[in-house]
C-alpha atoms as a PDB file:
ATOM      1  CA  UNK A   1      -1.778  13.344  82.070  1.00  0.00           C
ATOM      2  CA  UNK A   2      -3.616  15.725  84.580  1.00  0.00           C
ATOM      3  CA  UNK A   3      -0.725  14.806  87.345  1.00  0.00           C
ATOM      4  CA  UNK A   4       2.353  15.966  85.205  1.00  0.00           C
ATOM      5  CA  UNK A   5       0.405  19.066  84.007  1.00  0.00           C
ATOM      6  CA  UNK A   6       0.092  19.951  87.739  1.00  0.00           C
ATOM      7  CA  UNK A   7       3.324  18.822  88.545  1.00  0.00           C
ATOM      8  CA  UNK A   8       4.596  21.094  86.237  1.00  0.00           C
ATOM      9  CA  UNK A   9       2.838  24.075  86.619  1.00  0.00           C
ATOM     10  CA  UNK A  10       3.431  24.097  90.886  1.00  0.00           C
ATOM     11  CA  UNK A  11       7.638  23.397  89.834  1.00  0.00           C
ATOM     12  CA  UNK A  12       7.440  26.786  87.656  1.00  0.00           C
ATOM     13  CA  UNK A  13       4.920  28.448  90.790  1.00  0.00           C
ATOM     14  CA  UNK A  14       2.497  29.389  87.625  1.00  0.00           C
ATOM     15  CA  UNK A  15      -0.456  28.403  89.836  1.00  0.00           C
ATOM     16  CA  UNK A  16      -2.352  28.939  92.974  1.00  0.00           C
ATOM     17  CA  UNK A  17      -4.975  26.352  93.642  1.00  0.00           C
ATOM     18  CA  UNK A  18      -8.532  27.870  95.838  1.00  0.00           C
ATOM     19  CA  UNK A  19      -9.463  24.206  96.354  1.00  0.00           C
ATOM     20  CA  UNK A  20      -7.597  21.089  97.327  1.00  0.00           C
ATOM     21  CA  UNK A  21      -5.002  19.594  94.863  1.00  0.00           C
ATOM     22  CA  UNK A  22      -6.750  16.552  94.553  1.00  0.00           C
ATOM     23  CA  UNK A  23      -9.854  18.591  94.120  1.00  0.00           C
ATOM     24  CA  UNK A  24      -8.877  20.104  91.150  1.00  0.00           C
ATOM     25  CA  UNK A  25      -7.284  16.685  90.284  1.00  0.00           C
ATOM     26  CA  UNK A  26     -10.410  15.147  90.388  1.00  0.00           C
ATOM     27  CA  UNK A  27     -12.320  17.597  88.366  1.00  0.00           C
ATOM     28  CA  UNK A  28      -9.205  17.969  85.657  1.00  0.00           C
ATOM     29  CA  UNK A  29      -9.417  13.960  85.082  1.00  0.00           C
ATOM     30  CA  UNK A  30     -13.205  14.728  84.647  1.00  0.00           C
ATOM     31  CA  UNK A  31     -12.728  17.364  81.754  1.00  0.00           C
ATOM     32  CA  UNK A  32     -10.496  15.259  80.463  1.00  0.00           C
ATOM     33  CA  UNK A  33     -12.255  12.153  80.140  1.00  0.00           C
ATOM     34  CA  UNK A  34     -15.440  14.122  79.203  1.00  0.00           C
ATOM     35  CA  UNK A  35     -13.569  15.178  76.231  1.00  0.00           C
ATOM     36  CA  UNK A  36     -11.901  11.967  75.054  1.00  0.00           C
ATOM     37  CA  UNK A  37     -15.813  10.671  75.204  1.00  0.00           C
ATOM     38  CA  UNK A  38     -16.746  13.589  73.022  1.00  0.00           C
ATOM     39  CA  UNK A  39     -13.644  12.415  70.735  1.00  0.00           C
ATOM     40  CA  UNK A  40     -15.291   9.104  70.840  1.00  0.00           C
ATOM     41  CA  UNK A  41     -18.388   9.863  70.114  1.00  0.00           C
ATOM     42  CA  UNK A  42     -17.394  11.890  67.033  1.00  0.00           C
ATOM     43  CA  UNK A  43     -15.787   9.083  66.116  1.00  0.00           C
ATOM     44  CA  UNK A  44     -18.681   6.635  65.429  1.00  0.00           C
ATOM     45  CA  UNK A  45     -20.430   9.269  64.018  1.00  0.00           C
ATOM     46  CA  UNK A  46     -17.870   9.837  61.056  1.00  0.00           C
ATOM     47  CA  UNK A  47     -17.962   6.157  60.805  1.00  0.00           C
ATOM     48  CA  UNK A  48     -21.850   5.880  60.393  1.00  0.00           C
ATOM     49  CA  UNK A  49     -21.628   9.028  58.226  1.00  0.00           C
ATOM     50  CA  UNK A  50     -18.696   6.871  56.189  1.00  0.00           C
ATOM     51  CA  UNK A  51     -20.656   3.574  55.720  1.00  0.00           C
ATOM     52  CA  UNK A  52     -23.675   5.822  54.263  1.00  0.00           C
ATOM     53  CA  UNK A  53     -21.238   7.236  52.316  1.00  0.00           C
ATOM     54  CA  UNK A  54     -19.684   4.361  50.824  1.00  0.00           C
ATOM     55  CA  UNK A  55     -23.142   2.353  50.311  1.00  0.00           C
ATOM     56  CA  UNK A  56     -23.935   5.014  47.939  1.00  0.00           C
ATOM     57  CA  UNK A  57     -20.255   5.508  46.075  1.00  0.00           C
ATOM     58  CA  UNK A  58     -19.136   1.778  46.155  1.00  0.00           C
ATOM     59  CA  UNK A  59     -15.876   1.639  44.492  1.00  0.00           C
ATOM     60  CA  UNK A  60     -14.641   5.244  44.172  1.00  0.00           C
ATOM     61  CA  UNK A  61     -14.529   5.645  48.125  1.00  0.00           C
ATOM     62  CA  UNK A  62     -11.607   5.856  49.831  1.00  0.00           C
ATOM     63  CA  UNK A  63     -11.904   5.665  53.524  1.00  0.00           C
ATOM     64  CA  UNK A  64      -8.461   6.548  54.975  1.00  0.00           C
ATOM     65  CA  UNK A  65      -8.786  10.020  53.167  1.00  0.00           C
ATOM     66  CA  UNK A  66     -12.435  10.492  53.705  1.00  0.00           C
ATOM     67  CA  UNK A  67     -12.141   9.843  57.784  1.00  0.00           C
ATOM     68  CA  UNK A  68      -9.875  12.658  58.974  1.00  0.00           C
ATOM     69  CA  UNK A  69     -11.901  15.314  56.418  1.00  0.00           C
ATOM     70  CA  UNK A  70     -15.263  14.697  58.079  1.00  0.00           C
ATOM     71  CA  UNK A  71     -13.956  14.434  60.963  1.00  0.00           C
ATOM     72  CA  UNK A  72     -11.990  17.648  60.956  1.00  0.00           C
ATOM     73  CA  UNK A  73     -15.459  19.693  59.433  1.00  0.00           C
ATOM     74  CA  UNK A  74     -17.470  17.339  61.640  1.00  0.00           C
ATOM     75  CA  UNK A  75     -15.096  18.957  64.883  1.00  0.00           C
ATOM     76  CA  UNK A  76     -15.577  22.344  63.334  1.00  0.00           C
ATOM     77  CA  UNK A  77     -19.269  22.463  63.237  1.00  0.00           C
ATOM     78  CA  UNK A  78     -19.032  20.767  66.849  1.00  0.00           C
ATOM     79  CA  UNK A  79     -16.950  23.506  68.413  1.00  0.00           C
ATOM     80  CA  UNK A  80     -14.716  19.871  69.365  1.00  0.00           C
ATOM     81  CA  UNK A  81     -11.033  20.863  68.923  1.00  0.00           C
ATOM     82  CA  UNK A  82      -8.797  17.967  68.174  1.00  0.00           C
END
């Protein structure tokens, strides 16, 4: 993901890099990752937050509309933008 975002943006001359290319490669593979752990962890947190939720409403719970709600106010609180 990181490579063809760079390859882009050097084929349209939109940036200038101050450190090596695979400097900034490195640390843009980083943020990235760093972020799809964040994702992840945000994940398992709607899920525990789910299973509480559905011990205590047992047959009125829905989970495939409940997930991407809590997650999306979950994000929001965060500062996490999906």
């Amino acid at each position: 993901m990181a490579v063809a975002i760079f390859t882009r943006l050097k084929e349209q001359k939109v940036v200038e890099f101050k450190s090596t290319e695979s400097e900034v490669l490195e640390r843009a593979v980083q943020l990235i990752q760093a972020d799809f752990q964040r994702e992840l962890e945000l994940d398992r947190e709607v899920n525990r937050m789910m299973d509480d939720l559905e011990r205590e409403n047992s047959g009125e719970f829905q989970r495939y509309k409940m997930f991407p709600l809590l997650k999306r106010r979950l994000a929001k609180e965060k500062g996490i933008i999906l």
